[in-house]
Protein backbone atom coordinates (compact mmCIF):
# COMPACT_ATOMS: atom_id res chain seq x y z
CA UNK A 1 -3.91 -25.01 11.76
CA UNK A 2 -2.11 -22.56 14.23
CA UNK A 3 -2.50 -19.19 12.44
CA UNK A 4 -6.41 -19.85 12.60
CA UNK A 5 -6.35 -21.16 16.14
CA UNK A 6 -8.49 -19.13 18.42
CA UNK A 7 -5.19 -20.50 21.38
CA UNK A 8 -2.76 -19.13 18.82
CA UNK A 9 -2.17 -15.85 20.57
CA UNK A 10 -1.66 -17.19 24.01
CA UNK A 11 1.04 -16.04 26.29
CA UNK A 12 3.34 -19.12 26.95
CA UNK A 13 2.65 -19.90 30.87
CA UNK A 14 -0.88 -19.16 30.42
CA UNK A 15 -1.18 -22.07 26.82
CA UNK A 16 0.76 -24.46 29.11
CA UNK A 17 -0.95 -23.81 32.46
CA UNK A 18 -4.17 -24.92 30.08
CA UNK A 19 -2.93 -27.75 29.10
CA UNK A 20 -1.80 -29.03 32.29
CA UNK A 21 -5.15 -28.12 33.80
CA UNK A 22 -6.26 -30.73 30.26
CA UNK A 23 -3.21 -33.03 30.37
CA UNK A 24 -5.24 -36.37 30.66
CA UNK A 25 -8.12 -35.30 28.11
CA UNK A 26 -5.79 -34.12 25.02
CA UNK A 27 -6.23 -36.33 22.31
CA UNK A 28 -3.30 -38.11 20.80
CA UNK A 29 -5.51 -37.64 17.54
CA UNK A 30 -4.58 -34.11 18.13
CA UNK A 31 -0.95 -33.89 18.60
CA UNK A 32 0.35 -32.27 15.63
CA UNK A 33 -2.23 -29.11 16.23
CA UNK A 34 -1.16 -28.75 19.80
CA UNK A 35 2.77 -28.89 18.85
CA UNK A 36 2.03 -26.65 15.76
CA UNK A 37 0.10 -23.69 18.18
CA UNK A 38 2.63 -24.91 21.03
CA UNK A 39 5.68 -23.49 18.26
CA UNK A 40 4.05 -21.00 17.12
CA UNK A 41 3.44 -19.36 20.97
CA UNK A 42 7.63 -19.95 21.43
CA UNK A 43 8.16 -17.88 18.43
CA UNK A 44 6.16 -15.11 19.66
CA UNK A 45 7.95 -14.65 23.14
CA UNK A 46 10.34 -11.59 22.11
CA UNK A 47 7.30 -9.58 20.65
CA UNK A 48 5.26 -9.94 23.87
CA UNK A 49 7.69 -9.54 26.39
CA UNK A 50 8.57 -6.06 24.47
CA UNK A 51 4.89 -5.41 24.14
CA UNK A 52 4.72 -5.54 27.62
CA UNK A 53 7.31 -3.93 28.91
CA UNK A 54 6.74 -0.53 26.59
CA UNK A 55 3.32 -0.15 26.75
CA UNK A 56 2.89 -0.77 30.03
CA UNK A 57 2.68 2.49 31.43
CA UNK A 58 0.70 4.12 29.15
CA UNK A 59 -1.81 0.95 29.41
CA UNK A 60 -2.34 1.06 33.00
CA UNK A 61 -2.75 5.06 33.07
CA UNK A 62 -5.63 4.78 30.47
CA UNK A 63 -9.09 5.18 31.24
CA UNK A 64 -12.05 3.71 30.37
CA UNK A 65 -15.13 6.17 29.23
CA UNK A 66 -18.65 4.80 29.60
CA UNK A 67 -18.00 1.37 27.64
CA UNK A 68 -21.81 0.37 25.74
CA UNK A 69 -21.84 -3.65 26.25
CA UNK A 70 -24.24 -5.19 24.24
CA UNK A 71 -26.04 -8.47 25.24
CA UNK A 72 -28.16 -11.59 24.58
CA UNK A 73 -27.11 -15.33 24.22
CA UNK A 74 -25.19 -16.33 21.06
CA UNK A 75 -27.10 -16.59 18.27
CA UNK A 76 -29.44 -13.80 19.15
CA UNK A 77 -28.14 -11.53 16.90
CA UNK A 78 -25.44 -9.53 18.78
CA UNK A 79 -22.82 -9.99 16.16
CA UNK A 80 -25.71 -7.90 13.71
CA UNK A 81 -25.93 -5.16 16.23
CA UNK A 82 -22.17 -5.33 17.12
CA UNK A 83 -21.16 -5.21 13.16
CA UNK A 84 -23.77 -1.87 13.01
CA UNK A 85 -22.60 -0.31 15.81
CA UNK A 86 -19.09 -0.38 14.80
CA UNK A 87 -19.98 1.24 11.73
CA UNK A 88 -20.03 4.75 13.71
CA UNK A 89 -15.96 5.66 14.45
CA UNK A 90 -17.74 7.85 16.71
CA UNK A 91 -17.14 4.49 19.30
CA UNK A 92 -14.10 2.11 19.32
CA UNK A 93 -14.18 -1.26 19.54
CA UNK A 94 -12.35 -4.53 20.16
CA UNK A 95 -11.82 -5.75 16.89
CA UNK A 96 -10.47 -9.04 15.40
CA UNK A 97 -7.05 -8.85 14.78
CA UNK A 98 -6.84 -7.61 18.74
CA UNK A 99 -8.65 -9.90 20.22
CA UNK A 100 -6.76 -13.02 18.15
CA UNK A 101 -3.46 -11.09 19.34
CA UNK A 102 -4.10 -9.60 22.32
CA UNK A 103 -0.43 -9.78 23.78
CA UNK A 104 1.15 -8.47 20.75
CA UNK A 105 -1.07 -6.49 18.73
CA UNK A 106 0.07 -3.31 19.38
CA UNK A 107 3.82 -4.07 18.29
CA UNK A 108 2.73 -6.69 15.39
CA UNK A 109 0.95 -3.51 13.00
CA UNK A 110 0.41 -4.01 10.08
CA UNK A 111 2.47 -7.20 9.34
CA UNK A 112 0.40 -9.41 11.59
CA UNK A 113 -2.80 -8.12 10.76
CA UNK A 114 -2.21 -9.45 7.08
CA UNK A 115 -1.92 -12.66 8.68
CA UNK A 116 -4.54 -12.96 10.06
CA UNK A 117 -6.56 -11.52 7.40
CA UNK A 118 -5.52 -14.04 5.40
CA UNK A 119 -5.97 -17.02 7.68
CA UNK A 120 -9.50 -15.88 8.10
CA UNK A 121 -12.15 -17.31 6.31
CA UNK A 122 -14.70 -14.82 4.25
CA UNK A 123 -17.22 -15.64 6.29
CA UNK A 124 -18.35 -16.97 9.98
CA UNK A 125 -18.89 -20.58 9.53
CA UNK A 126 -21.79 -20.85 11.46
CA UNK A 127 -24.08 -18.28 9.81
CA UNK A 128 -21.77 -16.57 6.66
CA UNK A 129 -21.76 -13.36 8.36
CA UNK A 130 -18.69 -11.63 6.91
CA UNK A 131 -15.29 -11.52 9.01
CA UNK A 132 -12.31 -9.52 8.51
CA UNK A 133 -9.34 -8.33 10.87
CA UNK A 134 -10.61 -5.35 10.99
CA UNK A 135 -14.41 -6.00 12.19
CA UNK A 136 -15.25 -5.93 16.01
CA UNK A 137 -15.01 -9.39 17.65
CA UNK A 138 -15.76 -10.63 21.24
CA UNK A 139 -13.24 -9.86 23.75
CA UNK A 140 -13.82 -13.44 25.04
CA UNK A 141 -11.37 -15.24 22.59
CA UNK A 142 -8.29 -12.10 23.42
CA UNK A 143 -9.03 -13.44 27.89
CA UNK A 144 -8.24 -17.07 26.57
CA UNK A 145 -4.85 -15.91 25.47
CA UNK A 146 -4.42 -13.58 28.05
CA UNK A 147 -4.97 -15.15 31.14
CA UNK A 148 -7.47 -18.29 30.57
CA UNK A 149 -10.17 -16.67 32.33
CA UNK A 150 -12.69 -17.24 29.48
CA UNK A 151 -15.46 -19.34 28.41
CA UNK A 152 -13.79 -19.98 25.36
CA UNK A 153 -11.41 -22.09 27.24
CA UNK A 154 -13.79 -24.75 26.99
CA UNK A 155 -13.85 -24.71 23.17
CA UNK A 156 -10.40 -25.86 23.22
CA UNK A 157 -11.48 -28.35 25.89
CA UNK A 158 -15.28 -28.90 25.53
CA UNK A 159 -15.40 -31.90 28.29
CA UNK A 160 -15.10 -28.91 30.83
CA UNK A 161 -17.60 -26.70 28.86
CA UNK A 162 -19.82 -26.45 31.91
CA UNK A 163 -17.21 -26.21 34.36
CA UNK A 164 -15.58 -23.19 32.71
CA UNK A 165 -19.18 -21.56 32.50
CA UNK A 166 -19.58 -21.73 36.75
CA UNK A 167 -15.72 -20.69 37.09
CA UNK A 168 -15.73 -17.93 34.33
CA UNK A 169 -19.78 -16.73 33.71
CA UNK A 170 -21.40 -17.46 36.83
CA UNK A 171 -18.56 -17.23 39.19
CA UNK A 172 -19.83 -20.07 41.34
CA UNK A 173 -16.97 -21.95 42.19
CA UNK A 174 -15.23 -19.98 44.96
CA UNK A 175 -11.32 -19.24 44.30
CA UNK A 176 -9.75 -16.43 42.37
CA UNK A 177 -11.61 -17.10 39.02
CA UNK A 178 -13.84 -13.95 39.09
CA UNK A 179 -11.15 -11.72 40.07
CA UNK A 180 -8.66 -12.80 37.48
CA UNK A 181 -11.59 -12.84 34.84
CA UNK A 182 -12.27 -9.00 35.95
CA UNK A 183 -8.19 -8.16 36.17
CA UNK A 184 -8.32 -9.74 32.57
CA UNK A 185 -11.07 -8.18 30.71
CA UNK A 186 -10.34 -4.77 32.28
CA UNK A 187 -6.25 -4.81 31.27
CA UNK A 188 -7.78 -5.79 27.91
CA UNK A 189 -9.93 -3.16 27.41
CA UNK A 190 -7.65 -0.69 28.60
CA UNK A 191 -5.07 -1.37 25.92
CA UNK A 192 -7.43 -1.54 23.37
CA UNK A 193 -8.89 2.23 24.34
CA UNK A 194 -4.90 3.18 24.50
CA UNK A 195 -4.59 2.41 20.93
CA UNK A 196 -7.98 3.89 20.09
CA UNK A 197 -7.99 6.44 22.39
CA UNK A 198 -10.64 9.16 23.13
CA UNK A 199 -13.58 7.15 22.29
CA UNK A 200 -15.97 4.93 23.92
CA UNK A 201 -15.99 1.21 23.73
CA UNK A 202 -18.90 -0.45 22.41
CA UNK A 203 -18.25 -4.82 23.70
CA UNK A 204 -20.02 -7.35 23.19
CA UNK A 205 -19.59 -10.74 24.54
CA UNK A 206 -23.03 -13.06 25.10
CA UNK A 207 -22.07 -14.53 27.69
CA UNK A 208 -21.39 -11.06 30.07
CA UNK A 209 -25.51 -11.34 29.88
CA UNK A 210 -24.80 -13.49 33.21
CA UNK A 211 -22.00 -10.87 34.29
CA UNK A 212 -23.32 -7.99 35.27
CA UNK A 213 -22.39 -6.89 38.92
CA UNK A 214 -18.90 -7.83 38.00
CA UNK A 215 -19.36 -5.52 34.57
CA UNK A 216 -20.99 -2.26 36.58
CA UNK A 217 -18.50 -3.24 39.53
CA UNK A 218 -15.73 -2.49 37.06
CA UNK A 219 -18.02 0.35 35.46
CA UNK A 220 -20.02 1.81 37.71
CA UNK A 221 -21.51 4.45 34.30
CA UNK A 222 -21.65 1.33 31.92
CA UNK A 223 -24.86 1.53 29.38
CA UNK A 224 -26.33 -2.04 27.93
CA UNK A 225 -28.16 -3.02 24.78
CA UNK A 226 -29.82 -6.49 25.51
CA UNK A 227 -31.29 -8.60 22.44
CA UNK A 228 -33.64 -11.73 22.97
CA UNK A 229 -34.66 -14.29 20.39
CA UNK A 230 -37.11 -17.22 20.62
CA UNK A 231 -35.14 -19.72 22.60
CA UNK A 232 -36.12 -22.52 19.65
CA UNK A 233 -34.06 -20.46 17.20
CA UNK A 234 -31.30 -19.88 19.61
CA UNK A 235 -31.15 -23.52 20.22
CA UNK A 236 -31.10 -24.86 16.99
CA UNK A 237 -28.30 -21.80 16.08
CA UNK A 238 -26.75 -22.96 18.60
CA UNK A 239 -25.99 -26.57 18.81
CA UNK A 240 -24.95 -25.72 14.95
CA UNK A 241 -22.29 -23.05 15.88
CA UNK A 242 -20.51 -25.25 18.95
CA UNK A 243 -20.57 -28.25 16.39
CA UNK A 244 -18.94 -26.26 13.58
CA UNK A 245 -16.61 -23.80 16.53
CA UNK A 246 -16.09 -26.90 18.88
CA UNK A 247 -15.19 -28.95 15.95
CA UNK A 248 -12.39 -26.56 14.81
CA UNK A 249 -10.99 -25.60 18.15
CA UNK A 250 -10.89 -28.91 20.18
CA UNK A 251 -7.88 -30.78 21.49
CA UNK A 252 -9.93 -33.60 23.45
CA UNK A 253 -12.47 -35.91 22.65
CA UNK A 254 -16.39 -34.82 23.30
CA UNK A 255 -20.01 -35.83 22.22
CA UNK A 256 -22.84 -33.88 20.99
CA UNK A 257 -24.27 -34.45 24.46
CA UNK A 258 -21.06 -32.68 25.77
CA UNK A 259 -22.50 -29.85 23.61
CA UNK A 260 -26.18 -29.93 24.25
CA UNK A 261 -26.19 -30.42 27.84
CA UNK A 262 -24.15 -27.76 28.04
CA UNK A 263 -26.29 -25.17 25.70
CA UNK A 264 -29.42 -26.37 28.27
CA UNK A 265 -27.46 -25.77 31.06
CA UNK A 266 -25.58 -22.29 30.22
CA UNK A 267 -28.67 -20.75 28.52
CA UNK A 268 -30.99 -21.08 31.60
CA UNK A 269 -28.03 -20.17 34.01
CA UNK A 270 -27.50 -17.11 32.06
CA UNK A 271 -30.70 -15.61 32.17
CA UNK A 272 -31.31 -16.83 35.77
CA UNK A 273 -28.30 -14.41 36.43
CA UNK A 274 -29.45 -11.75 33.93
CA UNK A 275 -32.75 -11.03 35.47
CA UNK A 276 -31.70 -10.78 38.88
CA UNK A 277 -28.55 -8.49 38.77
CA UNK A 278 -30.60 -6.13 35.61
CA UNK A 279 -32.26 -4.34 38.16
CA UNK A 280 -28.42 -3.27 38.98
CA UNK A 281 -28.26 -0.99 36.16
CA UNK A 282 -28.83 2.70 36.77
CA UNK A 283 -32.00 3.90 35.31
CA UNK A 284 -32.01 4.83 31.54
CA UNK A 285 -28.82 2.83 30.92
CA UNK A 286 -30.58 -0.39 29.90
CA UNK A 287 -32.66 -0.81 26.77
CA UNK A 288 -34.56 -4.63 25.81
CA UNK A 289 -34.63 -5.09 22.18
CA UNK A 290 -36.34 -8.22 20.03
CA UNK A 291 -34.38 -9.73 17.66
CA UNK A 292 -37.50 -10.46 15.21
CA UNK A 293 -38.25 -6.80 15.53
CA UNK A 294 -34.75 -5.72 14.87
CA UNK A 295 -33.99 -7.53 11.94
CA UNK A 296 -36.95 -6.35 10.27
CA UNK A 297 -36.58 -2.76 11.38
CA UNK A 298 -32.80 -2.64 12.03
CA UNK A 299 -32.75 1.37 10.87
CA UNK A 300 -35.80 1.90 13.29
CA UNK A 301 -34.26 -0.23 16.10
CA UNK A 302 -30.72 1.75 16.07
CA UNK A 303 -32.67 5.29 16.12
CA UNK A 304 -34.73 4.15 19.59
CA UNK A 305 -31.19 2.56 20.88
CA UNK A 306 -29.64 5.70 20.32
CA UNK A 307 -32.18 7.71 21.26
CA UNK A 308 -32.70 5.74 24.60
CA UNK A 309 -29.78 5.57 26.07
CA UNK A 310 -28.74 9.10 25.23
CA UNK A 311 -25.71 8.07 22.29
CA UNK A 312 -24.25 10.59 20.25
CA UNK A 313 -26.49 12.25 17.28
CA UNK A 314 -28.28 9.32 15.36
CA UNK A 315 -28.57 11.59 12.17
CA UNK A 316 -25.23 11.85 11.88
CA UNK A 317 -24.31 8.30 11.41
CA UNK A 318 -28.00 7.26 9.48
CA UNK A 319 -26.34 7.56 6.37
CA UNK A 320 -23.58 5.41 7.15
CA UNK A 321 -25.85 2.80 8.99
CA UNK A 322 -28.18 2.79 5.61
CA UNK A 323 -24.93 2.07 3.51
CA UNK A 324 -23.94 -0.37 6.03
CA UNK A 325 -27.02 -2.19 5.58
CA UNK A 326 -27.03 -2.47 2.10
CA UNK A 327 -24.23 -5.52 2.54
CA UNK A 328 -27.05 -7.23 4.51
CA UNK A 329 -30.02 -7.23 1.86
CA UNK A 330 -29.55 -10.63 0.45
CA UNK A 331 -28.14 -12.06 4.14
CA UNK A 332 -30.86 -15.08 4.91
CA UNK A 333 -30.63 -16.47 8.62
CA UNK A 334 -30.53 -20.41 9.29
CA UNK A 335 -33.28 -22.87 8.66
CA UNK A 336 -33.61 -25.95 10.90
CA UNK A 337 -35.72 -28.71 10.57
CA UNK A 338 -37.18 -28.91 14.77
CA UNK A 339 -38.57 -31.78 16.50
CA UNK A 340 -41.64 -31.95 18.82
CA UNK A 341 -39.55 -33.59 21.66
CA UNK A 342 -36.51 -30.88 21.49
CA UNK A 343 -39.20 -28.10 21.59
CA UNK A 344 -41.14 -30.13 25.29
CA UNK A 345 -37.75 -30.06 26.25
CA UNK A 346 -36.70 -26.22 25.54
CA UNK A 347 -40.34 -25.31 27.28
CA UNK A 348 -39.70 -27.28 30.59
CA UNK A 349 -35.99 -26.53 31.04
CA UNK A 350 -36.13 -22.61 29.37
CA UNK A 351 -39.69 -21.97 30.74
CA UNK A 352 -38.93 -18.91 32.64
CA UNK A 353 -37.76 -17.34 28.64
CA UNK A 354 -40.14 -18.44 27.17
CA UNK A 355 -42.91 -17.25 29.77
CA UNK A 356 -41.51 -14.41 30.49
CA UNK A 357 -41.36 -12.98 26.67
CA UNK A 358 -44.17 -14.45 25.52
CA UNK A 359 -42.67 -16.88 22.97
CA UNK A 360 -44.63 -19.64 21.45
């Protein structure tokens, strides 16, 4: 259970300041997995505090060149574009076995990154899109271990789902929460361009779609890729990944109304924030992509991202983006079986999405 824990790379005062903050909703149920990751964070003290205290300098005199975030809620296809992306070493990127170790990876090396290529699964459980240690990943998971300013938090505790989403998206809730979230993600990405240095960072976390003035407050030159999908299909996607993620990652009790009322909630939140602060992006650093289109065309969709939003020479990497492809011939996306009254419901409460992009 703990080397596959998304907590298992916590710093000690941040994993028990979390479950402090959690103390009455931890389920008894649940007590071996918390003492297992709670051992396994002990264990790692030596190797963090070392971390820290020789790489410190060179961390904090690093800086950060143009970073490319890509957005779009989950399910909407920004893993795809991520997983392309990252096929040109022309760009850097967080990748898995740093954001699962993001207080150690630097000092672990090779030795840790077996481990946790062999505690990962083949595959994503939510959609069998490969995974590997090596393959970029969503910084949000390396700020839960870091400092607990994440989203993710509320996988681990999913009766606060929508109370971590106004501290840690929407920054709603007064108090230090944004700055620590923007202290976080910025020491992260730092580190991660010191041990990849020279080359930009290409991010992508869904839910920074609702983040922007704190992203272009951090990086004033930042460039965006945002990817839409019909809000059924995200939905549906959806409510199956925070089952399957949820159901892995949880130390308290929830319901599938936990889960759905907060998928309602966060994906019209989200957007609400998306479409006012996208007019704070300097002109010509923003493209709008479909996800139907892209999957069809993905070749055709790179060449007019790259073209767009001036990246390095497209012709250089086609040939590796055409090989790259090749692993995603036979890759078939989810099938649900919808209802009439779940699809009223996505129109009243995700009207604006569905209005606005001309989704049926």
């Amino acid at each position: 259970m703990a080397l596959s824990h998304a907590a298992l790379g916590s710093g000690l005062r941040n994993w028990i300041s979390m479950l402090s903050e959690n103390a009455g909703d931890v389920s008894l149920s649940k007590s071996p997995n918390l003492l297992s990751i709670t051992l396994a964070i002990s264990g790692g003290i030596p190797i963090r505090l070392y971390e820290k205290w020789s790489n410190h300098s060179g961390i904090s005199q690093t800086k950060i060149q143009q970073p490319l975030f890509i957005l779009g809620y989950y399910r909407s296809g920004t893993t795809f574009l991520h997983y392309l992306l990252g096929a040109d070493n022309r760009f850097a990127f967080p990748d898995t076995f740093q954001v699962m170790l993001p207080n150690m990876f630097l000092t672990g090396g090779q030795s840790f990154k077996s481990i946790i290529r062999n505690a990962l699964p083949e595959t994503r459980p939510m959609d069998n899109l490969k995974m590997g240690a090596s393959l970029p990943k969503e910084e949000e998971f390396a700020l839960l271990n870091m400092n607990g300013a994440s989203l993710a938090k509320g996988y681990v505790f999913p009766k606060k789902l929508i109370e971590y989403h106004n501290r840690y998206v929407l920054f709603n809730q007064g108090g230090n929460y944004e700055s620590e979230w923007k202290s976080g993600l910025d020491y992260f990405l730092r580190k991660v361009s010191y041990a990849k240095p020279g080359k930009n960072l290409v991010v992508k976390t869904p839910a920074n779609t609702g983040r922007i003035k704190q992203l272009l407050e951090l990086y004033p030159d930042a460039k965006f890729i945002h990817i839409r999908r019909n809000p059924v299909h995200v939905y549906y996607s959806n409510l199956k990944m925070l089952n399957k993620i949820v159901g892995m990652l949880a130390l308290t009790n929830y319901s599938e109304d936990d889960l759905k009322n907060f998928l309602l909630y966060s994906y019209k939140t989200v957007y609400q924030n998306y479409h006012r602060q996208k007019q704070l992006i300097p002109n010509g650093n923003l493209i709008e992509i479909d996800y139907e289109f892209f999957v069809k065309q993905p070749l055709t969709g790179l060449e007019k991202i790259y073209k767009q939003l001036n990246l390095p020479d497209f012709e250089w990497v086609k040939p590796k983006l055409i090989q790259e492809l090749e692993a995603y011939q036979n890759y078939e996306t989810n099938s649900f079986q919808t209802q009439g009254s779940i699809i009223d419901l996505l129109k009243e409460t995700w009207s604006d999405s569905f209005e606005r992009w001309g989704y049926e």
